[in-house]
C-alpha atoms as a PDB file:
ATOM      1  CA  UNK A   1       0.000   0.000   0.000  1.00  0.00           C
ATOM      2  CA  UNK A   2       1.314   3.586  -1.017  1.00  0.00           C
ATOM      3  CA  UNK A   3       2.338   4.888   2.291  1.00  0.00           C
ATOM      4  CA  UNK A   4       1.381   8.642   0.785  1.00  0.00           C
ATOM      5  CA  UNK A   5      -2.395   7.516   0.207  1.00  0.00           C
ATOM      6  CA  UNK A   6      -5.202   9.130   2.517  1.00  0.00           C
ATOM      7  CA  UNK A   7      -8.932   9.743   2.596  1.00  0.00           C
ATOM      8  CA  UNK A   8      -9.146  13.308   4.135  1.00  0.00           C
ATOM      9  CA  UNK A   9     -11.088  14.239   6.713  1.00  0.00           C
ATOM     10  CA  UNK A  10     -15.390  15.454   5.999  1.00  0.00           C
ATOM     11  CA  UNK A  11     -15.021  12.966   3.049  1.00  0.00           C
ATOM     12  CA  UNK A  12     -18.251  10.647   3.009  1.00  0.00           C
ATOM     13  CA  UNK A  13     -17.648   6.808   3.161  1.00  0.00           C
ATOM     14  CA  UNK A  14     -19.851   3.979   2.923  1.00  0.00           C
ATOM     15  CA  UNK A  15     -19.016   0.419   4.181  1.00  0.00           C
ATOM     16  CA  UNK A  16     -21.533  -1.599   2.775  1.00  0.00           C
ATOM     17  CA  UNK A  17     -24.430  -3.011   4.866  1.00  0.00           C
ATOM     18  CA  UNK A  18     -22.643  -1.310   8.192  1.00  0.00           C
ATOM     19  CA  UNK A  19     -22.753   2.359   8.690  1.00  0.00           C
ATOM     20  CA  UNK A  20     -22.424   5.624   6.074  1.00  0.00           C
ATOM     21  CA  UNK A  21     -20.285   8.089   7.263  1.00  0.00           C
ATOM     22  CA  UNK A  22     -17.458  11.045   7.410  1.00  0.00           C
ATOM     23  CA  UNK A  23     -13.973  10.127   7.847  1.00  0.00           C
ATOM     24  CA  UNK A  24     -12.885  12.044  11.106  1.00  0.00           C
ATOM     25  CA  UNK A  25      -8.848  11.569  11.211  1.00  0.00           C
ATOM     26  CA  UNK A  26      -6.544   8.591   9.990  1.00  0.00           C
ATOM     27  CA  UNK A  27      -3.159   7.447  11.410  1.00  0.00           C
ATOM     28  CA  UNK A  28      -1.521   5.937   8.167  1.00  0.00           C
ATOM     29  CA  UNK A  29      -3.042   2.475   8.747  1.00  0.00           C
ATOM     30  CA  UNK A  30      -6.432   2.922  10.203  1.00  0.00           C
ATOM     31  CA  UNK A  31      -9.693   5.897   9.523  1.00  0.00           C
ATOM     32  CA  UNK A  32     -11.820   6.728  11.827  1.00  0.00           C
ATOM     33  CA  UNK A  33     -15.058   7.127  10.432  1.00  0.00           C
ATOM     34  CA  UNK A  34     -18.190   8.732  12.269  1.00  0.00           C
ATOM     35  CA  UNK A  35     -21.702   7.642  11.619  1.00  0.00           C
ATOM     36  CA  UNK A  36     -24.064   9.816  10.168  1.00  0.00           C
ATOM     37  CA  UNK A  37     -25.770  10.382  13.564  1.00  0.00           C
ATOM     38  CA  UNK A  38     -22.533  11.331  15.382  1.00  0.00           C
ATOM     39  CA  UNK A  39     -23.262   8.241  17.984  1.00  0.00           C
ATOM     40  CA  UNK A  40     -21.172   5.851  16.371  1.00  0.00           C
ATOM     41  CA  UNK A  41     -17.372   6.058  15.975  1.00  0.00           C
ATOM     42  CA  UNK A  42     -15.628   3.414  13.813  1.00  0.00           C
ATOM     43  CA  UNK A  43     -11.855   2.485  13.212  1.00  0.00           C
ATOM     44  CA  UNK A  44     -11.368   0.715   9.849  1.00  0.00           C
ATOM     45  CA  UNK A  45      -8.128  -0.732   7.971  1.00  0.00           C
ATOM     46  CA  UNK A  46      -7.118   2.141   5.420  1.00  0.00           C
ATOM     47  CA  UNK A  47      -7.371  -0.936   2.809  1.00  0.00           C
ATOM     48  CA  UNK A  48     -10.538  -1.796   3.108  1.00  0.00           C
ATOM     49  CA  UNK A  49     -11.622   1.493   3.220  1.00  0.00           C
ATOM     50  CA  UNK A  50     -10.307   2.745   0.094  1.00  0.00           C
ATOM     51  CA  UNK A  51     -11.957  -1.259  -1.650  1.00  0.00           C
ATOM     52  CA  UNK A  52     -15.236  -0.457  -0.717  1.00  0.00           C
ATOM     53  CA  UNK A  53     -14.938   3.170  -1.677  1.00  0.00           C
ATOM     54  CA  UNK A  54     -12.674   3.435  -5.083  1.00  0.00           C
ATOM     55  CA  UNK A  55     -15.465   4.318  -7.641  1.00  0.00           C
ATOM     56  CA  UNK A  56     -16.744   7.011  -5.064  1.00  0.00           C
ATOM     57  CA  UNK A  57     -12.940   8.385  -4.392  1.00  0.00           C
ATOM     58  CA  UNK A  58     -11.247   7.723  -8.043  1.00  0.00           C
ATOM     59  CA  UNK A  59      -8.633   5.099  -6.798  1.00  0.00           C
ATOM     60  CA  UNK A  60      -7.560   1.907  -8.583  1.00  0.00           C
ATOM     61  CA  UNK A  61      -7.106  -0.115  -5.399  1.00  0.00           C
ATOM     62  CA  UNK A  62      -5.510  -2.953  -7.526  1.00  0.00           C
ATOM     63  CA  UNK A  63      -3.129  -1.032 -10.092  1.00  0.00           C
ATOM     64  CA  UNK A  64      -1.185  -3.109 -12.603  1.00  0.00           C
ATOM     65  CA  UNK A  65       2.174  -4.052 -11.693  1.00  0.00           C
ATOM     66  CA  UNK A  66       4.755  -1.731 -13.647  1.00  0.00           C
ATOM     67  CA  UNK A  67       6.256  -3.520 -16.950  1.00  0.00           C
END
């Protein structure tokens, strides 16, 4: 994973089936995502994050390996 990658903070996020959203603050490895109604507080792997998001946030979570 690009050490330089980031979702910054206010930017919506969905995790499918769980909770929608805004990303709070992220330490490199984890986000911290609040739910909509500010009374749930969640801590996901930057990964996963950015998988379940790419088409919303323009990412190519899998890129092609350099030839």
């Amino acid at each position: 994973m690009n050490d330089l990658l980031f979702i910054p903070a206010g930017t919506l996020v969905m995790c499918p089936g769980f909770v929608q959203g805004t990303v709070q603050k992220t330490d490199g490895q984890y986000v911290q995502v609040v739910a909509e109604d500010a009374r749930r507080e969640f801590w996901f792997p930057l990964p996963l994050l950015l998988q379940w998001n790419a088409h919303r946030l323009n990412v190519n979570v899998n890129p092609e390996p350099a030839l």
